[in-house]
Protein backbone atom coordinates (compact mmCIF):
# COMPACT_ATOMS: atom_id res chain seq x y z
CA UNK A 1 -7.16 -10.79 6.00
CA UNK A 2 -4.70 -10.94 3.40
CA UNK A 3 -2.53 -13.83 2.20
CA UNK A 4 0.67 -12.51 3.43
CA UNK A 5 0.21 -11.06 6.67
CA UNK A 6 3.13 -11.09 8.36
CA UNK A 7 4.81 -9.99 5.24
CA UNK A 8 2.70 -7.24 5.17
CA UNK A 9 3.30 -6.60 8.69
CA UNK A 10 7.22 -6.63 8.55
CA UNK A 11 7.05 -4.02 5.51
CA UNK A 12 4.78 -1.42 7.24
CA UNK A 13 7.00 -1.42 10.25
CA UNK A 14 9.64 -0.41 7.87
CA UNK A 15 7.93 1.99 5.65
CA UNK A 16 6.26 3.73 8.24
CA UNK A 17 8.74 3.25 11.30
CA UNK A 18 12.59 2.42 8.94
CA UNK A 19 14.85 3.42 12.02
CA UNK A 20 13.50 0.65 14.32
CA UNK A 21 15.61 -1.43 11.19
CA UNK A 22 18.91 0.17 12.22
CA UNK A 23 19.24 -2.10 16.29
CA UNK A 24 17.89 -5.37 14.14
CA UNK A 25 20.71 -4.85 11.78
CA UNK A 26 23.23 -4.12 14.58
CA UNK A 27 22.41 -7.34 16.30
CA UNK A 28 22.50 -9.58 13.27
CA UNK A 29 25.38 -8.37 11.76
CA UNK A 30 27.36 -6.86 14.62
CA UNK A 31 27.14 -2.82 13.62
CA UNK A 32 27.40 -0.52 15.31
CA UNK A 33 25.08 2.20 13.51
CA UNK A 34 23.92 5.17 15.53
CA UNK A 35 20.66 5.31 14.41
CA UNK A 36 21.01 8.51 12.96
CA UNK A 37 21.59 7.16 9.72
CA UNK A 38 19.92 7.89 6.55
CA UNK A 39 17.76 4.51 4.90
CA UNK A 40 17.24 4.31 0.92
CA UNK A 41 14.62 1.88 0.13
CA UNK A 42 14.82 0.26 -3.48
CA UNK A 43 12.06 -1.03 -5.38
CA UNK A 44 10.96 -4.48 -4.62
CA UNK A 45 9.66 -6.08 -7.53
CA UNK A 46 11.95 -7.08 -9.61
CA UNK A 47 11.59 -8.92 -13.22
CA UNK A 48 13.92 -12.06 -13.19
CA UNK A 49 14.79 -13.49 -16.65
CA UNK A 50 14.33 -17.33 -16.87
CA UNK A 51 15.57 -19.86 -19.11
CA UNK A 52 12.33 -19.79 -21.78
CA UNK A 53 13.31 -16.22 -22.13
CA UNK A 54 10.33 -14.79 -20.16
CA UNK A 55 10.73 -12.66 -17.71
CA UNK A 56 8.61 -13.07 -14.18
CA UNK A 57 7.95 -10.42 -11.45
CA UNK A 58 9.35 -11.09 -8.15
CA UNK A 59 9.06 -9.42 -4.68
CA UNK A 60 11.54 -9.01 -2.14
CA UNK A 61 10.25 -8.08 1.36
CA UNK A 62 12.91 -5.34 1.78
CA UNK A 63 16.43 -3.97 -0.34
CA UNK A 64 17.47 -0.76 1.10
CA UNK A 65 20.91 0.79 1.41
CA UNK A 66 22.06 2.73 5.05
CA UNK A 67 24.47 5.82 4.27
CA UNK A 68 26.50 5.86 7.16
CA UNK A 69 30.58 6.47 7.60
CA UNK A 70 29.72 4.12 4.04
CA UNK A 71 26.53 3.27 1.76
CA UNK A 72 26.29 -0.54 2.68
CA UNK A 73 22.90 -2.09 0.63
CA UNK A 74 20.65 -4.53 2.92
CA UNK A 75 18.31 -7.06 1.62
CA UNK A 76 15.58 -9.07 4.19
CA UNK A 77 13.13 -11.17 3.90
CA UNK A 78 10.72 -12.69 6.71
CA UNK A 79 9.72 -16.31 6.76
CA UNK A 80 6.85 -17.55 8.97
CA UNK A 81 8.67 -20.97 9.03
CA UNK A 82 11.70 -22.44 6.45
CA UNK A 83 11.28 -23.05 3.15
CA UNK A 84 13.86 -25.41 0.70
CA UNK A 85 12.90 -22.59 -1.91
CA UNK A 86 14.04 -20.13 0.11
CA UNK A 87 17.60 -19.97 -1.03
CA UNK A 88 17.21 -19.68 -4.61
CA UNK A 89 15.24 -16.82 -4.17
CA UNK A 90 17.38 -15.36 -2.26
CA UNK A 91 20.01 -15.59 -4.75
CA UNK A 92 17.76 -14.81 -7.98
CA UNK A 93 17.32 -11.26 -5.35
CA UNK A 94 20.68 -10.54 -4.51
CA UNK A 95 21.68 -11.23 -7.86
CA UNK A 96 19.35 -8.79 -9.49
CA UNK A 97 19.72 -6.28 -6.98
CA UNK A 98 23.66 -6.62 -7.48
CA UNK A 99 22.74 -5.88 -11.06
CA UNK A 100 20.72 -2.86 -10.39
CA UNK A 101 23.48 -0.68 -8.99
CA UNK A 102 25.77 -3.07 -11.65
CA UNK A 103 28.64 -0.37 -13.21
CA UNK A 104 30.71 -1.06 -16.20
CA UNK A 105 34.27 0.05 -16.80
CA UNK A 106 35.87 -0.80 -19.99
CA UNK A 107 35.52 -4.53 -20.42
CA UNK A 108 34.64 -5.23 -16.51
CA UNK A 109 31.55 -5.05 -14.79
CA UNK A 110 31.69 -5.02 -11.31
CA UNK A 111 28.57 -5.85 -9.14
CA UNK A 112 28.14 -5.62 -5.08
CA UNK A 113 25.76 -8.35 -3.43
CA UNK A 114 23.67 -6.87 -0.29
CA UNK A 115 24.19 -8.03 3.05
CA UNK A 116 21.39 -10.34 2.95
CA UNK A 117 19.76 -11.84 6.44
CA UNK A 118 16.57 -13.40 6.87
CA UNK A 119 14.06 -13.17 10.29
CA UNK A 120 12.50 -16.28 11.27
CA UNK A 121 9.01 -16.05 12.84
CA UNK A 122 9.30 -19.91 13.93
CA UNK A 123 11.74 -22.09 14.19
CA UNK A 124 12.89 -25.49 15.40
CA UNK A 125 16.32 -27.43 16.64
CA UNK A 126 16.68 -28.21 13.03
CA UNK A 127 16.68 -24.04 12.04
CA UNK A 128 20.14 -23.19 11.01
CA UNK A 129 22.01 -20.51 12.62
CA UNK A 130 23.16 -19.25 8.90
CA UNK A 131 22.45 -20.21 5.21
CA UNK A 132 25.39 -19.88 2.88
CA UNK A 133 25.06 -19.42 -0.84
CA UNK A 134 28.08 -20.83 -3.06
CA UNK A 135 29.18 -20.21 -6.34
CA UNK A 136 31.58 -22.17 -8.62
CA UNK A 137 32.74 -20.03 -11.58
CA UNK A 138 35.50 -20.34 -14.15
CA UNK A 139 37.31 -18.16 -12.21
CA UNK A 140 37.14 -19.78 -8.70
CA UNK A 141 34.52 -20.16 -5.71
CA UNK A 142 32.91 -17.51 -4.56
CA UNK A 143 30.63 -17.88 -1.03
CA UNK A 144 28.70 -15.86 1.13
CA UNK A 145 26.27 -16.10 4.15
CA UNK A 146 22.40 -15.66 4.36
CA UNK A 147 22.50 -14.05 8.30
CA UNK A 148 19.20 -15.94 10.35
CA UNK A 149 17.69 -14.21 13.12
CA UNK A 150 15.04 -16.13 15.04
CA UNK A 151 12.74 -14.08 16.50
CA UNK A 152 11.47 -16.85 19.26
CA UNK A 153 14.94 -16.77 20.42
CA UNK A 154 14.44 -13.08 22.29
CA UNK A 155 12.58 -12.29 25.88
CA UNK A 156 10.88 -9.62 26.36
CA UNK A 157 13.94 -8.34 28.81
CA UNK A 158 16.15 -8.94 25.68
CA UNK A 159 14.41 -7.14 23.46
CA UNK A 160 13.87 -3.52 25.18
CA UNK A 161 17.86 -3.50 26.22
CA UNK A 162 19.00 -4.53 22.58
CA UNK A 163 15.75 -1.50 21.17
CA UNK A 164 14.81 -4.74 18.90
CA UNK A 165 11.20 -3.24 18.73
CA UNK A 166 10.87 -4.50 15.37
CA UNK A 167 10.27 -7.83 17.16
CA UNK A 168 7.37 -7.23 19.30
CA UNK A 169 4.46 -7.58 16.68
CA UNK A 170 5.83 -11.12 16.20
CA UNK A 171 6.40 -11.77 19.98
CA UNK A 172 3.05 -13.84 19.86
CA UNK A 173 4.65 -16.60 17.59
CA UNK A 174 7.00 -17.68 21.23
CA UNK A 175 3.60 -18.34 22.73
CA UNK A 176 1.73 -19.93 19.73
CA UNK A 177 2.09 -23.78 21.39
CA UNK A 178 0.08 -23.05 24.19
CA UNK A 179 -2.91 -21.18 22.78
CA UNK A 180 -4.89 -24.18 23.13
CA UNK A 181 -4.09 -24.32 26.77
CA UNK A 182 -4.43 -20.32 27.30
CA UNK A 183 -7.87 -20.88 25.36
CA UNK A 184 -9.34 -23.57 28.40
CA UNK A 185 -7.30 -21.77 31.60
CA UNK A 186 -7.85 -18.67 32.88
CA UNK A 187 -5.03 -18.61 34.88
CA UNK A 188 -2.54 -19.58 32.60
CA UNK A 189 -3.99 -16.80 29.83
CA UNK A 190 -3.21 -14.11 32.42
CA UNK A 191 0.37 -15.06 32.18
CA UNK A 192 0.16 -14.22 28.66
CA UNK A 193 -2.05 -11.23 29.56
CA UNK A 194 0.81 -9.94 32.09
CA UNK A 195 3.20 -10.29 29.51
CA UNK A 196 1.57 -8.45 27.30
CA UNK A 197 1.03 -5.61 29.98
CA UNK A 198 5.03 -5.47 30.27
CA UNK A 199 4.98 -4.62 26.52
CA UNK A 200 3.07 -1.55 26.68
CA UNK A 201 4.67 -0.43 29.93
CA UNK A 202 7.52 -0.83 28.40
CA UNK A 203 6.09 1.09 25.21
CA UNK A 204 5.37 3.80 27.61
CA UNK A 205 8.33 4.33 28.95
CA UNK A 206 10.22 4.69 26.18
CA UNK A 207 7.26 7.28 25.15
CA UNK A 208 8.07 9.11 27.68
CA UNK A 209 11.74 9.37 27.66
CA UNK A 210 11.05 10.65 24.02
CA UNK A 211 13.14 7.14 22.47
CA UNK A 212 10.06 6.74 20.44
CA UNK A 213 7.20 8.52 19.20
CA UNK A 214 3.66 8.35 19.88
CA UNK A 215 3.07 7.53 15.79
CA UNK A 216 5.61 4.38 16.57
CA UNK A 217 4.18 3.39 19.99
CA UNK A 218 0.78 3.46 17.86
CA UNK A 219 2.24 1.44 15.06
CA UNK A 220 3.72 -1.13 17.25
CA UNK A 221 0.59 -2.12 19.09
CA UNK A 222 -1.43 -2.07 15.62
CA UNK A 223 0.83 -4.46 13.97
CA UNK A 224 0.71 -6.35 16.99
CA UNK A 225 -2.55 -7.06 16.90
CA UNK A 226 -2.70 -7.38 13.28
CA UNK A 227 0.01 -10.44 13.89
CA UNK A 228 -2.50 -11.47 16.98
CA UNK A 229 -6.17 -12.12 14.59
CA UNK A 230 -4.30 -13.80 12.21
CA UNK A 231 -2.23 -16.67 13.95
CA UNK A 232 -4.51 -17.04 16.96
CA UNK A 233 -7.88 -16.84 14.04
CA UNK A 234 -9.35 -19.99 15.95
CA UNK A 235 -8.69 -18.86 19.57
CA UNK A 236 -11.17 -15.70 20.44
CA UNK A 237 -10.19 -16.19 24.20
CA UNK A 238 -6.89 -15.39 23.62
CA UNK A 239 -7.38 -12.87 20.89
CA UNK A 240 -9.84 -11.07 23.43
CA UNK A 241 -7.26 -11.41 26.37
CA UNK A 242 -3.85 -9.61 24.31
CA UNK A 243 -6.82 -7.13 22.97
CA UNK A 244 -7.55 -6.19 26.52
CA UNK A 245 -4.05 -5.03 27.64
CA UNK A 246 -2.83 -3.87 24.33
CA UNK A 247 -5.92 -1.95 23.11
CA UNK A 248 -7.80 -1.76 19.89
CA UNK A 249 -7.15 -0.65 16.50
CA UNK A 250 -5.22 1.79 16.14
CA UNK A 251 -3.63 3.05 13.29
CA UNK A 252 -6.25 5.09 11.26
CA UNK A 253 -5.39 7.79 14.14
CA UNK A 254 -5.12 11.31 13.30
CA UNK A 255 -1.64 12.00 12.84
CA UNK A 256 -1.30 9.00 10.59
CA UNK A 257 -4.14 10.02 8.52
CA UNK A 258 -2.26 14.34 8.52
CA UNK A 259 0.98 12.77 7.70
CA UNK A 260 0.07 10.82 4.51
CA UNK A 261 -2.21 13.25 3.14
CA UNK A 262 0.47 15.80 3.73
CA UNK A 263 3.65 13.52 2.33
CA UNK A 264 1.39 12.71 -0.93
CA UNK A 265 0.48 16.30 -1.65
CA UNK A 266 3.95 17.39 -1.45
CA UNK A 267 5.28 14.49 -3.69
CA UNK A 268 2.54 15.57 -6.22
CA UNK A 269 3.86 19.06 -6.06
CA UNK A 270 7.47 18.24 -6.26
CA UNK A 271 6.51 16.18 -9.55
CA UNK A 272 4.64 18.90 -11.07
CA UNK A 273 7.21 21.50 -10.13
CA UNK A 274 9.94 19.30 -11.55
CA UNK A 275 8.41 18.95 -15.20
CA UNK A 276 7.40 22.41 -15.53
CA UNK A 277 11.10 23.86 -14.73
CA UNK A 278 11.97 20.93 -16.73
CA UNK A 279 9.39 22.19 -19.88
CA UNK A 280 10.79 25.77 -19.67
CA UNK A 281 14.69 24.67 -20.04
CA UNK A 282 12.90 23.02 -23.40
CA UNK A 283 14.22 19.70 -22.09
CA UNK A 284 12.32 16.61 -24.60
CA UNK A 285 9.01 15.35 -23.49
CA UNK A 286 10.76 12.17 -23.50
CA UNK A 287 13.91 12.80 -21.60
CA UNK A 288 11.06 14.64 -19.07
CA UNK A 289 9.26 10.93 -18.82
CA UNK A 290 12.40 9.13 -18.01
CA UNK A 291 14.08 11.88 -15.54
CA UNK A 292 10.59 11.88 -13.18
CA UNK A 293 10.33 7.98 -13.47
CA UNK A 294 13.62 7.46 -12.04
CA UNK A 295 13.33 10.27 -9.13
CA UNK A 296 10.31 9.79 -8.33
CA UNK A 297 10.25 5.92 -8.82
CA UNK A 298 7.31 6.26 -11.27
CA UNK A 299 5.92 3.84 -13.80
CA UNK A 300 5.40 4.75 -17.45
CA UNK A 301 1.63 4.82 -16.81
CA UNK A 302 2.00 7.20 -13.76
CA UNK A 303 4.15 9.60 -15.75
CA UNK A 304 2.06 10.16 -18.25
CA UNK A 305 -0.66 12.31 -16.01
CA UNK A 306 1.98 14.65 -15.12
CA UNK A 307 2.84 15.41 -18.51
């Protein structure tokens, strides 16, 4: 079990399964994207220079940009519960992504802050409704808003007619109050247990009607349950009772296992390809070493193999 579960949750869903991104971002920020759309991820470690001069590595849980009718850049982050820190990282983020795509004319440089929201897996009366970030410069005061969605805040009924499947690994967390009594009564567990059942019927349909995949039906249930052993650890009852309706583990199946092997070998051909075309136009080693770091989002140390 890993120290950042849900994290690590919320960033396979969008690695492996980015378009169920595009109805979360509709909702929070009232688009009205197709789904169609093509999503850029960025990096998401970033090196933020501090005061002593040193520069420290930070993670974002998501900066990608959506090229629709216009490229508009996203940045997320999930938080199991609020955190006063949570705003300066934000901005430290935003800032440095801002930076990254940062273009110079003449004696102006002109940077473009992401659309920046944040999902909360728990919340309370006291959770805003939206964080604001404000900046006094020589120039004026500049603001803008930190978008909160609160995951507890959607049924079951909300979320498969809004397509916010994204949510359903973190459904648990609206339940996470009563585990104690689910653990002791039967009765009351099968409540849960029925609730869970409507999830994977619900899965199923949409299987069926060919608005998701088998991979993503697959994914959903596995980061489910991933989200399931870790915030009900001291509750086996319960654990055992989702288990039962949702099914097992699931996502070293087949096609996952085809489609990895297959994307890595072709990304290790593309590389390959691309410095030997690159070798014959008599392009510099160096020049080489910086062109296949920045296409292929490659370290130094992972460039140097190739070459």
């Amino acid at each position: 079990m890993t120290s950042t579960p849900y994290d690590d949750v919320f960033r396979t869903l969008l690695n492996d399964c980015s378009s169920l991104i595009i109805p979360v971002i509709n909702e929070v920020f009232g688009k009205h994207y197709s789904g169609t759309e093509k999503i850029i991820f960025s990096p998401n470690e970033h090196f933020i220079n501090q005061q002593d001069g040193m520069g420290k590595e930070r993670i974002t849980d998501t900066s990608f940009k959506i090229l629709g009718d216009e490229c508009k850049k996203y940045h997320w982050e999930c938080q199991s519960s609020t955190d006063n820190s949570m705003l300066v990282r934000f901005f430290e983020y935003d800032t440095q992504i801002a930076l990254d795509d940062g273009e110079v004319k003449g004696s102006v440089l002109t940077v473009t802050f992401p659309h920046s929201a944040v999902l909360y897996l728990r919340c309370t009366e006291s959770t805003p409704d939206k964080l604001k970030i404000k900046m006094i410069t020589p120039g004026g005061t500049a603001t803008y808003d930190i978008h909160v969605m609160k995951s507890q805040h959607y049924t079951l009924e909300e979320i498969f007619r809004k397509k916010l499947l994204f949510l359903i690994p973190f459904y648990i967390f609206s339940h996470e109050g009563r585990f104690e009594e689910y653990e002791r009564d039967k009765m009351e567990l099968e409540v849960l247990m029925s609730e869970y059942n409507q999830i994977k019927v619900g899965l199923e349909e949409l299987l069926d009607s060919g608005v998701i995949s088998e991979y993503m039906k697959c994914t959903i249930i596995d980061m489910s349950n991933k989200v399931l052993e870790h915030i009900a650890h001291k509750y086996e009852t319960v654990r055992k009772g989702v288990k039962s309706v949702m099914g097992g583990k699931v996502l070293e199946y087949e096609a996952k296992t085809i489609r990895e092997e297959g994307r890595e070998e072709g990304r290790e051909e593309g590389i390959r390809g691309t410095v030997s075309v690159l070798k014959e136009l008599g392009v510099p080693m160096q020049t080489i070493m910086v062109k296949i770091q920045e296409r292929y989002n490659l370290t130094p140390e992972s460039c140097k193999k190739y070459l």
